[in-house]
C-alpha atoms as a PDB file:
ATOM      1  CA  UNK A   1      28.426 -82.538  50.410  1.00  0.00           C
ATOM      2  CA  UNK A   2      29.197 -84.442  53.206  1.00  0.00           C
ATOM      3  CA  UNK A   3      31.382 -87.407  50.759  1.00  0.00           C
ATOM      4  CA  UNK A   4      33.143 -84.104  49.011  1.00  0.00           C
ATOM      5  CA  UNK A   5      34.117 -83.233  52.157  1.00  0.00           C
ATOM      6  CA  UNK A   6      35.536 -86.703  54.212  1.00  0.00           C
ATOM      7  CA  UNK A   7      36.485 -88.244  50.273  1.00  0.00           C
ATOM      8  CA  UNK A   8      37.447 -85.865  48.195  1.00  0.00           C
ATOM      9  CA  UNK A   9      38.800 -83.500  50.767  1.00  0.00           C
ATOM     10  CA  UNK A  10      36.818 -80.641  48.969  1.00  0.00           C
ATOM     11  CA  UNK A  11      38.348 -77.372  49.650  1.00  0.00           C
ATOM     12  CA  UNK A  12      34.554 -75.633  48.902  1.00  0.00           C
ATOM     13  CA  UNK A  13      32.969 -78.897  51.087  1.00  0.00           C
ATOM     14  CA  UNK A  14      34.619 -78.206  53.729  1.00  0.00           C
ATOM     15  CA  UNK A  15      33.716 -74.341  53.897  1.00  0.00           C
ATOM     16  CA  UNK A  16      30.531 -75.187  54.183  1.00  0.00           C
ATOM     17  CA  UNK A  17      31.298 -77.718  56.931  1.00  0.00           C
ATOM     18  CA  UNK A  18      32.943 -75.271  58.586  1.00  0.00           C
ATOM     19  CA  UNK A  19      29.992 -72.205  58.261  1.00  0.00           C
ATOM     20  CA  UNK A  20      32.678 -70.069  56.416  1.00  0.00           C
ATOM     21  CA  UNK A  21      33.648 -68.547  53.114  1.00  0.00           C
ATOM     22  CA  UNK A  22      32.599 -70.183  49.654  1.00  0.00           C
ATOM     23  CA  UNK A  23      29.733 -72.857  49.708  1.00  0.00           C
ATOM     24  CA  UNK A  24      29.492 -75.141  46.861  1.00  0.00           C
ATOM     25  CA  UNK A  25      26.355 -75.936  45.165  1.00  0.00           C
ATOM     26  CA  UNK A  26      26.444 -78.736  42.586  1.00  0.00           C
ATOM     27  CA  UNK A  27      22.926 -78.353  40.542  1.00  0.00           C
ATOM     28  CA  UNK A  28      23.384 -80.293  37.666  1.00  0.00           C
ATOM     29  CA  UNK A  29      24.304 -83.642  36.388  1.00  0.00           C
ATOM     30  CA  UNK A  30      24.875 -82.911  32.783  1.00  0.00           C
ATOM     31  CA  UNK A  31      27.074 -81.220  30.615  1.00  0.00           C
ATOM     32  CA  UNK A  32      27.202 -79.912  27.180  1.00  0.00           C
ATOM     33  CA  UNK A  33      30.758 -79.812  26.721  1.00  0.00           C
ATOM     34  CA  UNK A  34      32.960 -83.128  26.347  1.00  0.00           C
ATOM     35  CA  UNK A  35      35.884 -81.743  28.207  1.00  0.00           C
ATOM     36  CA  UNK A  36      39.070 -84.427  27.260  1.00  0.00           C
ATOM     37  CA  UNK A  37      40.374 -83.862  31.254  1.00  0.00           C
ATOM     38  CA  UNK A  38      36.902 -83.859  32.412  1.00  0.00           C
ATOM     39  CA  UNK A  39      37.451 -85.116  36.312  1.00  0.00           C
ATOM     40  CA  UNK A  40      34.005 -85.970  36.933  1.00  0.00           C
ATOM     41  CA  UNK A  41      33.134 -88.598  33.973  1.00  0.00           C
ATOM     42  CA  UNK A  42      35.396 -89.957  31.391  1.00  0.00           C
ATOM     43  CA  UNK A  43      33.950 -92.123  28.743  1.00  0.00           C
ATOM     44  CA  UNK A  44      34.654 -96.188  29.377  1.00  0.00           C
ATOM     45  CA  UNK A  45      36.809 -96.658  26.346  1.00  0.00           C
ATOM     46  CA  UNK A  46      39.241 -93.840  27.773  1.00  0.00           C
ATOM     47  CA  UNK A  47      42.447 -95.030  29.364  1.00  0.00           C
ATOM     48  CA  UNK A  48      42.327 -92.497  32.418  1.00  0.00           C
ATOM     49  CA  UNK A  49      39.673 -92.374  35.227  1.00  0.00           C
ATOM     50  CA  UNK A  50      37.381 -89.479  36.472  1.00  0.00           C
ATOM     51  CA  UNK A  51      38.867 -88.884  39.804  1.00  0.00           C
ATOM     52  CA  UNK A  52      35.486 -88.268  41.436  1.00  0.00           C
ATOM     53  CA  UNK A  53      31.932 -89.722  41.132  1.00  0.00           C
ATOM     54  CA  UNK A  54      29.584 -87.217  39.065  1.00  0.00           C
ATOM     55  CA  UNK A  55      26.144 -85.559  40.631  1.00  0.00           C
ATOM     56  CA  UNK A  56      23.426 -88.209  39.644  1.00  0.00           C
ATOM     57  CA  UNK A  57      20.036 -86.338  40.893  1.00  0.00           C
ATOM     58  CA  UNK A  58      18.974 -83.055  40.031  1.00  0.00           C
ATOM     59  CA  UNK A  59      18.349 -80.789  43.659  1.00  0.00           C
ATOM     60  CA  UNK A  60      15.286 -78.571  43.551  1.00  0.00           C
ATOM     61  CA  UNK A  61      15.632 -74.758  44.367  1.00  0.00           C
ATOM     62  CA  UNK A  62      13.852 -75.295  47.608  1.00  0.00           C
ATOM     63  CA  UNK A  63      16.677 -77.871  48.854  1.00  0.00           C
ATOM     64  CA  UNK A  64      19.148 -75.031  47.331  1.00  0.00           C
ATOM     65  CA  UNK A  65      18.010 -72.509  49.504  1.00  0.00           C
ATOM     66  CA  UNK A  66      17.209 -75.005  52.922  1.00  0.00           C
ATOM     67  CA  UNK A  67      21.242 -74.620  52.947  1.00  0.00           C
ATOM     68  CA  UNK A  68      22.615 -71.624  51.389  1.00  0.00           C
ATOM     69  CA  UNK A  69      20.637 -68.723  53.156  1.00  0.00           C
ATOM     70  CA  UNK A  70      21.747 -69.839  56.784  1.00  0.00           C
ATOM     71  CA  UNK A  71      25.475 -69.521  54.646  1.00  0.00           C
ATOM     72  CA  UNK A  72      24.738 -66.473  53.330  1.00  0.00           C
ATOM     73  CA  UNK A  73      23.014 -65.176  56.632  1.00  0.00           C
ATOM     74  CA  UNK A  74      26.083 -66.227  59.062  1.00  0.00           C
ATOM     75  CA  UNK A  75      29.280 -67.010  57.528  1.00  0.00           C
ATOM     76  CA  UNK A  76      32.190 -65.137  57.464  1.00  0.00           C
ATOM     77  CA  UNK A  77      32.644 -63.445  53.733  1.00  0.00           C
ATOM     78  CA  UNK A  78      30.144 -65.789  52.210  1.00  0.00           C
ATOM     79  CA  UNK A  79      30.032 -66.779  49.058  1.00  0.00           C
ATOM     80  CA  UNK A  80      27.609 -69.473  47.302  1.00  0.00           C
ATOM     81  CA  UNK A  81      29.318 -70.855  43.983  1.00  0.00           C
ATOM     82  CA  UNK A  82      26.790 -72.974  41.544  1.00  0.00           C
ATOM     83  CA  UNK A  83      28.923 -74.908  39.533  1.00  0.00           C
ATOM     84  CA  UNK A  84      31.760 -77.502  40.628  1.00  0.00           C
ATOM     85  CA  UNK A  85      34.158 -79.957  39.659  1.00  0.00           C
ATOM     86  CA  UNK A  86      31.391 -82.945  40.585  1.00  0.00           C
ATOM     87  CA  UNK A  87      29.311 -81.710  38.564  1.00  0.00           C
ATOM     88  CA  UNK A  88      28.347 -80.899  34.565  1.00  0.00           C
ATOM     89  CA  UNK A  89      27.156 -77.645  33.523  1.00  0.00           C
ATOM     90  CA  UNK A  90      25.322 -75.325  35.709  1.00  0.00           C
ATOM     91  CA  UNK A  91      23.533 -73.624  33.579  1.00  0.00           C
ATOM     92  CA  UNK A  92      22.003 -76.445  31.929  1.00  0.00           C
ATOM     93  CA  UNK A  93      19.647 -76.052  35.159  1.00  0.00           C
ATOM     94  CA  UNK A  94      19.627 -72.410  35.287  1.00  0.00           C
ATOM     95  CA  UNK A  95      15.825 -72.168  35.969  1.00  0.00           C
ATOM     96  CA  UNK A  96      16.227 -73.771  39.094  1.00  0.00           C
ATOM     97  CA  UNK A  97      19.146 -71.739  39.941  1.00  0.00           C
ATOM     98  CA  UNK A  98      17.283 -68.948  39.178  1.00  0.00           C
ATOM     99  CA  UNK A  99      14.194 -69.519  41.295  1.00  0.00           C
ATOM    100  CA  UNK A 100      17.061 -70.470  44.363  1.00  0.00           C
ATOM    101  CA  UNK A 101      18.670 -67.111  43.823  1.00  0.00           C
ATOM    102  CA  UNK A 102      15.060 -65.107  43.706  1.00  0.00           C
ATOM    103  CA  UNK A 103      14.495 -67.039  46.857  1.00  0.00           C
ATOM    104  CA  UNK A 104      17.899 -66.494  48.562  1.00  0.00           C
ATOM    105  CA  UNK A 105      17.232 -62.667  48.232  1.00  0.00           C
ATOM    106  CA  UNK A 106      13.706 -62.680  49.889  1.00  0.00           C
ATOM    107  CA  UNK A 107      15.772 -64.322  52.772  1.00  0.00           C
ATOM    108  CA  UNK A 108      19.131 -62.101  53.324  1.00  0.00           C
ATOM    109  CA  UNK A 109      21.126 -59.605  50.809  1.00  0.00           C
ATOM    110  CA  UNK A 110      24.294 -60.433  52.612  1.00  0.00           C
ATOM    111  CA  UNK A 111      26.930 -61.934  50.415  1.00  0.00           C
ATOM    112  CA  UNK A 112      27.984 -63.187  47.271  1.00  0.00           C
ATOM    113  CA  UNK A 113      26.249 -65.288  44.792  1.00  0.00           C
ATOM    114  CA  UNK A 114      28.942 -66.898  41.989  1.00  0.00           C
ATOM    115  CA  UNK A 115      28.150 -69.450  39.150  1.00  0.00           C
ATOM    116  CA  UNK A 116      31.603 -71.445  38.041  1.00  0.00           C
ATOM    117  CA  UNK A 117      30.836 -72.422  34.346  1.00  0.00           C
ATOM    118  CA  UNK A 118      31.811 -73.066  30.884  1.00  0.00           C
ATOM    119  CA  UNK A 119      29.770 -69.850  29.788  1.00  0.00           C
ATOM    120  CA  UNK A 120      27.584 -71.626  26.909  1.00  0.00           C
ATOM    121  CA  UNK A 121      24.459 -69.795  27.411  1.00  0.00           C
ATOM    122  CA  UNK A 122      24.701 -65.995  27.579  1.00  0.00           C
ATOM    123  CA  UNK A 123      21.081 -65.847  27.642  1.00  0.00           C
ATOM    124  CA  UNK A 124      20.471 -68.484  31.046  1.00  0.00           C
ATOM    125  CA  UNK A 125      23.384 -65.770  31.996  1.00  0.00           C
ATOM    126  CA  UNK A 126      21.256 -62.435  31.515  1.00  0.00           C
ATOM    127  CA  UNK A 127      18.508 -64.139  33.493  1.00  0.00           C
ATOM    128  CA  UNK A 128      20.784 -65.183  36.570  1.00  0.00           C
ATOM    129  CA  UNK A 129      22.157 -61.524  36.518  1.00  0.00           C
ATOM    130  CA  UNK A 130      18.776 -60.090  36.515  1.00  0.00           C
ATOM    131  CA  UNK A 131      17.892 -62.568  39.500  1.00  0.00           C
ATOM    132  CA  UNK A 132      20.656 -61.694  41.271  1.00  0.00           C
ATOM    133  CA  UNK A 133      23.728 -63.049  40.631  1.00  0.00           C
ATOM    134  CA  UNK A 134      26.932 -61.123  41.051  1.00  0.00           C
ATOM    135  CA  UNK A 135      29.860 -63.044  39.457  1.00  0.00           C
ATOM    136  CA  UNK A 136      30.948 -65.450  37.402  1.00  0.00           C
ATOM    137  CA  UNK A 137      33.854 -67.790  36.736  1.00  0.00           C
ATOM    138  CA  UNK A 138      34.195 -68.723  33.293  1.00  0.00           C
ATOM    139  CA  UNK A 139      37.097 -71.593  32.363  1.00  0.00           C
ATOM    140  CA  UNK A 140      38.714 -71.741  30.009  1.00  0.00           C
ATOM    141  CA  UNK A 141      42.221 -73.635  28.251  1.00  0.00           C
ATOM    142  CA  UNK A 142      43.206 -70.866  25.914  1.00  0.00           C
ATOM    143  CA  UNK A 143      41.789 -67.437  24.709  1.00  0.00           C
ATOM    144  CA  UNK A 144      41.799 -69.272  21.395  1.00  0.00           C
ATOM    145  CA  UNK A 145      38.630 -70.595  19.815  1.00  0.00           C
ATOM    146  CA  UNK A 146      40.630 -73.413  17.897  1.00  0.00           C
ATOM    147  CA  UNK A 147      42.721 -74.445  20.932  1.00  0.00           C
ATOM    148  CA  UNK A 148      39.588 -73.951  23.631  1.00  0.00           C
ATOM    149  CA  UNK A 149      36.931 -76.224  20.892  1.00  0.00           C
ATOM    150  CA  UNK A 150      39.628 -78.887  20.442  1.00  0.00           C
ATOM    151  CA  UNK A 151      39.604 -79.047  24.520  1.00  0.00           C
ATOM    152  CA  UNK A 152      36.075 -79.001  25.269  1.00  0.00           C
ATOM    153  CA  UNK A 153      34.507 -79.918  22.401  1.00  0.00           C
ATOM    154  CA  UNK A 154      31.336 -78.055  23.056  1.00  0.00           C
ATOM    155  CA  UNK A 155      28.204 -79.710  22.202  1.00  0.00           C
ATOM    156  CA  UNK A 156      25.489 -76.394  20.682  1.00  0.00           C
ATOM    157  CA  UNK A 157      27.432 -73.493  21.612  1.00  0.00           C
ATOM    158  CA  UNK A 158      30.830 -72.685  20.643  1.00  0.00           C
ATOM    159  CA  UNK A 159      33.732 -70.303  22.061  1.00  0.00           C
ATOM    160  CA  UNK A 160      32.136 -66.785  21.160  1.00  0.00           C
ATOM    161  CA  UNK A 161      29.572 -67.477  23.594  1.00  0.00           C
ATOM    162  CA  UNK A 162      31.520 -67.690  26.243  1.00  0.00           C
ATOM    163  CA  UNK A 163      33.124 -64.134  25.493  1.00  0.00           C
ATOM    164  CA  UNK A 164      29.692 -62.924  25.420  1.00  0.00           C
ATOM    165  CA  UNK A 165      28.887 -64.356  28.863  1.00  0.00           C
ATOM    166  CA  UNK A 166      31.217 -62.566  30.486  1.00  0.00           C
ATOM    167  CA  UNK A 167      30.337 -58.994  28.221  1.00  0.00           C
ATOM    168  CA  UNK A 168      26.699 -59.671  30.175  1.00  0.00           C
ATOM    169  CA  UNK A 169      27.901 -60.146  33.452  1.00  0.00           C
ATOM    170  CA  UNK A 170      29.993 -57.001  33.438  1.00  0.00           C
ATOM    171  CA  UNK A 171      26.912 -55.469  31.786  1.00  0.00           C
ATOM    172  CA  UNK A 172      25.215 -55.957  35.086  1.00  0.00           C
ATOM    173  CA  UNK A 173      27.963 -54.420  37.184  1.00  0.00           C
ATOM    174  CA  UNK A 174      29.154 -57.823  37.987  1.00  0.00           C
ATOM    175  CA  UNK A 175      32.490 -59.749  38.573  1.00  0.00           C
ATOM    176  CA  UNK A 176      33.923 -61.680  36.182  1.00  0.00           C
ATOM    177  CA  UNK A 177      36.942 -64.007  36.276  1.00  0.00           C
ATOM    178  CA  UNK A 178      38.306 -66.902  33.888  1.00  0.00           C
ATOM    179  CA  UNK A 179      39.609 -69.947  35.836  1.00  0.00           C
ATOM    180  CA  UNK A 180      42.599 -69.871  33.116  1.00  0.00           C
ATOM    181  CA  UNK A 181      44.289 -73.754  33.016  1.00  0.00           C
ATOM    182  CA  UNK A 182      48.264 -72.819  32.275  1.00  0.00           C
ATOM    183  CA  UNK A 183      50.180 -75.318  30.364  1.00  0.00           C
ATOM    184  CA  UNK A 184      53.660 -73.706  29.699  1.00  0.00           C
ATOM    185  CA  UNK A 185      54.759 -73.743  26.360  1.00  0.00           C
ATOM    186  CA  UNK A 186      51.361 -72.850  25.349  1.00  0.00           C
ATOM    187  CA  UNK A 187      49.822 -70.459  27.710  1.00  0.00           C
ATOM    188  CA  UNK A 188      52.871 -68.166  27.615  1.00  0.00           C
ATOM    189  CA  UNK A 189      52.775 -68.820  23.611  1.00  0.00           C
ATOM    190  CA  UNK A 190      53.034 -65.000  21.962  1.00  0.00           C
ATOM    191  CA  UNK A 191      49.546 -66.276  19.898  1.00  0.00           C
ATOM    192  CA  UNK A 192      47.900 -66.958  22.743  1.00  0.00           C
ATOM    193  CA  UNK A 193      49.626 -63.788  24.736  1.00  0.00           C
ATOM    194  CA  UNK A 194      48.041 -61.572  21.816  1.00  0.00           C
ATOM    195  CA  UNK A 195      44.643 -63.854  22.075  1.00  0.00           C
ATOM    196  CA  UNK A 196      44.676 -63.004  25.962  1.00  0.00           C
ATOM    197  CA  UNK A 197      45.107 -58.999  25.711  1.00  0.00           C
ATOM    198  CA  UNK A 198      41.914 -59.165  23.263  1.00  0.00           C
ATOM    199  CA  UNK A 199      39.639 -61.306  25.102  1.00  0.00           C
ATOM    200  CA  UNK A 200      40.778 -59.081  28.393  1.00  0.00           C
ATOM    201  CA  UNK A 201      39.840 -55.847  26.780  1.00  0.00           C
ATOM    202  CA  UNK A 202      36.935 -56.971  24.857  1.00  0.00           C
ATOM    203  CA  UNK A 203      35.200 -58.340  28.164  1.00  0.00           C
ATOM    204  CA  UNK A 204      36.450 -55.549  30.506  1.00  0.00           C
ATOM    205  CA  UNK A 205      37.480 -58.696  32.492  1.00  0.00           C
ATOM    206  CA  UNK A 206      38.062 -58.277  36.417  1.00  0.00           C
ATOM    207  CA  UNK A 207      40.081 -61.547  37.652  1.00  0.00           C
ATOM    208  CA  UNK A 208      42.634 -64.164  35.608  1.00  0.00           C
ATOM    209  CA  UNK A 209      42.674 -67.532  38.151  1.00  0.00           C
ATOM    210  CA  UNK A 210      45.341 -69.032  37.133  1.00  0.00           C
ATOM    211  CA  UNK A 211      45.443 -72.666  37.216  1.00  0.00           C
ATOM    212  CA  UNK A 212      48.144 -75.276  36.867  1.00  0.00           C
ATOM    213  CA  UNK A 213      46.740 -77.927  34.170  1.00  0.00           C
ATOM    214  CA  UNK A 214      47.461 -80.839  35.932  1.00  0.00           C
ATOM    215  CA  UNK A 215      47.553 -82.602  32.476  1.00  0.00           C
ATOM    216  CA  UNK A 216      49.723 -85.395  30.401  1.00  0.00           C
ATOM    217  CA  UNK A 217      51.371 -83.192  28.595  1.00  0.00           C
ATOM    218  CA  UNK A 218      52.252 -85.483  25.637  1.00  0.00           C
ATOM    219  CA  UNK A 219      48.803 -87.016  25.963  1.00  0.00           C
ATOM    220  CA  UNK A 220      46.698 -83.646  26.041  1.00  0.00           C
ATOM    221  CA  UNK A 221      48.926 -81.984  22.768  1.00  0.00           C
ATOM    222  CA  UNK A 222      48.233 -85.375  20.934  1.00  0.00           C
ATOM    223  CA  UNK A 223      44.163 -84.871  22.156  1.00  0.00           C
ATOM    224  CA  UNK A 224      44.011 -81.402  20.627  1.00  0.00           C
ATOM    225  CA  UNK A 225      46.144 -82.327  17.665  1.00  0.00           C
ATOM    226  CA  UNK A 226      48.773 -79.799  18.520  1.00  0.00           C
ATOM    227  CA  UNK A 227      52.201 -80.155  17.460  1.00  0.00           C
ATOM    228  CA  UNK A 228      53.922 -76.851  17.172  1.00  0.00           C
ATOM    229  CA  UNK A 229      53.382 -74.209  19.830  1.00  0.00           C
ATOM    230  CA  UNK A 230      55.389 -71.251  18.290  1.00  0.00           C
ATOM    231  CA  UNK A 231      57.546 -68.818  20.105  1.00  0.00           C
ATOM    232  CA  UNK A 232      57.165 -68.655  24.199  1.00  0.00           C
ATOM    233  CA  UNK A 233      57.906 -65.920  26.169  1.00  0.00           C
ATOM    234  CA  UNK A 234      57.607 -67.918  29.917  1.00  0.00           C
ATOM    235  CA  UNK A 235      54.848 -67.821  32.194  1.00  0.00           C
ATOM    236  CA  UNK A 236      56.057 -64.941  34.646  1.00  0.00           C
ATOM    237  CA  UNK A 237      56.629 -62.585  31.726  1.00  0.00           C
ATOM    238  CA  UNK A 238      53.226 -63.294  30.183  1.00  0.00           C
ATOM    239  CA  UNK A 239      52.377 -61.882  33.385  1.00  0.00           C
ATOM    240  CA  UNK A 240      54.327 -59.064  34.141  1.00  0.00           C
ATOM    241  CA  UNK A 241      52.978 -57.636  30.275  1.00  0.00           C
ATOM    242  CA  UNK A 242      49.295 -58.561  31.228  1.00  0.00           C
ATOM    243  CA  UNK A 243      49.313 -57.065  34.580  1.00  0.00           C
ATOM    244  CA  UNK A 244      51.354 -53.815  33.262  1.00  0.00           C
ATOM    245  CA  UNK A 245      49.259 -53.210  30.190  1.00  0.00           C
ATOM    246  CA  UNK A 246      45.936 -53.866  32.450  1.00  0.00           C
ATOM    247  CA  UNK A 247      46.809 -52.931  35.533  1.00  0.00           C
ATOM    248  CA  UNK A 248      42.920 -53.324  37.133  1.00  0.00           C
ATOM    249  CA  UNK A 249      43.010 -56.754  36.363  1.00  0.00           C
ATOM    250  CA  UNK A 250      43.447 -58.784  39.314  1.00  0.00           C
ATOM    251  CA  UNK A 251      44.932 -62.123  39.591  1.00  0.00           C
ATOM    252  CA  UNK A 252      44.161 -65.013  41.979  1.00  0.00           C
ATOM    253  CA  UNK A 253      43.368 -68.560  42.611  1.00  0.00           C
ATOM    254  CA  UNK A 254      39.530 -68.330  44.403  1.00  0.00           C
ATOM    255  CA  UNK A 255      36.416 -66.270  44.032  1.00  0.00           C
ATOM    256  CA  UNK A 256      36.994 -62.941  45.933  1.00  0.00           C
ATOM    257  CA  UNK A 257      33.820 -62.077  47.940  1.00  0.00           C
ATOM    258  CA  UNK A 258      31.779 -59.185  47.039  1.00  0.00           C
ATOM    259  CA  UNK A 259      32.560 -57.697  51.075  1.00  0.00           C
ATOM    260  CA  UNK A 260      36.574 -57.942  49.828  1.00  0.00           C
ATOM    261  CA  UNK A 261      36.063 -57.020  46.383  1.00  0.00           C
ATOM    262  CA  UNK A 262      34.559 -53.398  47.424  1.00  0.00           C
ATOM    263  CA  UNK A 263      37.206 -53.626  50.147  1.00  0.00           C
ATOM    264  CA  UNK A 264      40.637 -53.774  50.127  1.00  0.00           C
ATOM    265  CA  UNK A 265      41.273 -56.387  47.910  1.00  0.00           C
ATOM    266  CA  UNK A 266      45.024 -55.510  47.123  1.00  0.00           C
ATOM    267  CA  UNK A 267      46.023 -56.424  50.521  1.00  0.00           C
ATOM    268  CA  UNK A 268      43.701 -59.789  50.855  1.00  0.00           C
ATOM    269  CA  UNK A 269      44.541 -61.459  47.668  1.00  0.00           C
ATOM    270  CA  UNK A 270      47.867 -59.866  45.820  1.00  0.00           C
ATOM    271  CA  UNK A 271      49.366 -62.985  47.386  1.00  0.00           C
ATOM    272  CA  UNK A 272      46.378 -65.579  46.805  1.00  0.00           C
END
């Protein structure tokens, strides 16, 4: 935490430095998707670099919790987020995040407890809820199962699981985002417009995070083998239509915390 923080200038890092908002907790080391921008480990024959080092060690829930419940306990609108960008997949260790959570809750109710992940495992998902998790963030490159498998290149689990991660959340009562990567010309594509209003409605989803893909754009349509995008509509159109035709759907750039959420979020983060 502390090299996130003084290195890599770690937004999340540096909440926890400073006792406030959302806490990080990297948990796990490995991935199972093979993400082309990955930004924590890029294979050696690749021509760009990872732009930070990757987790190496796997923490146990007991050095979890030694941090997070004195978060939880004291910080302003706290928020403890498994999954980050120097890390792999989260839920590739959810039975230690599990047994954290369980032991979180025996220690304070106050706050909110988010996992930021690719999705892959609905079922590690239904556990966490029933532990007592309260949102997710779920990213993604495209509503579109061709577009997001030629991106991450998922390794046993493909795009429909990701959908149904986010069905269990809300199945639980909980919040669910997508930490959406725009690339204009593509994003704001009327395929992947249409692809957007159906993975909205079939997920009940809460929160788009929209996120500039800070991408070669010539090098990441070569990656995916894309060479014609179709008709585009522009990015502030896409959405205009999104938010009129869903109007509860919320859109933002962090992980609201539960406090705000069942406050008045309108006012905190229509401008976030």
């Amino acid at each position: 935490m502390e090299n996130c923080c003084l290195t890599y200038n770690c937004p999340a890092a540096r909440n926890l430095s400073l006792a406030r908002w959302e806490c990080p907790v990297p948990t796990s080391p490995a991935c199972n998707a093979n993400c082309i921008g990955c930004i924590s480990f890029q294979p050696q024959e690749e021509t760009i670099p990872s732009t930070q080092d990757r987790l190496t060690f796997k923490p146990s829930a007991e050095e979890i919790v030694e941090f997070t419940v004195p978060h939880l306990s004291s910080a302003p609108y706290p928020i403890v987020s498994f999954g980050q960008g120097c890390e792999g997949e989260p839920l590739l260790m959810w039975e230690t995040i599990r047994a954290a959570i369980i032991e979180m809750r025996k220690h304070t109710g106050r706050g909110s407890i988010n996992i930021n992940t690719n999705g892959s495992k609905p079922d590690a998902v239904k556990a966490l809820c029933e532990a007592g998790l309260n949102s997710i963030r779920v990213s993604t490159n495209s509503a579109r199962k061709h577009i997001y498998e030629a991106y991450y290149r998922p390794n046993n689990y493909q795009f429909e699981d990701i959908v149904e991660s986010l069905k269990v959340v809300r199945s639980y009562g909980g919040w669910t985002s997508i930490n959406y990567f725009v690339f204009p010309g593509m994003t704001d594509s009327i395929e992947e417009y249409e692809a957007l209003r159906k993975l909205i409605a079939e997920t009940d989803l809460c929160m788009i995070q929209w996120r500039n893909f800070n991408i070669d754009p010539d090098w990441y349509l070569g990656k995916i083998a894309v060479t014609e995008t179709g008709e585009c509509m522009g990015i502030k159109q896409l959405q205009e239509l999104i938010h009129e035709e869903f109007p509860h759907l919320k859109y933002g750039y962090f992980n609201p915390p539960m406090e705000r959420i069942k406050g008045n979020f309108e006012q905190d983060f229509a401008h976030a």
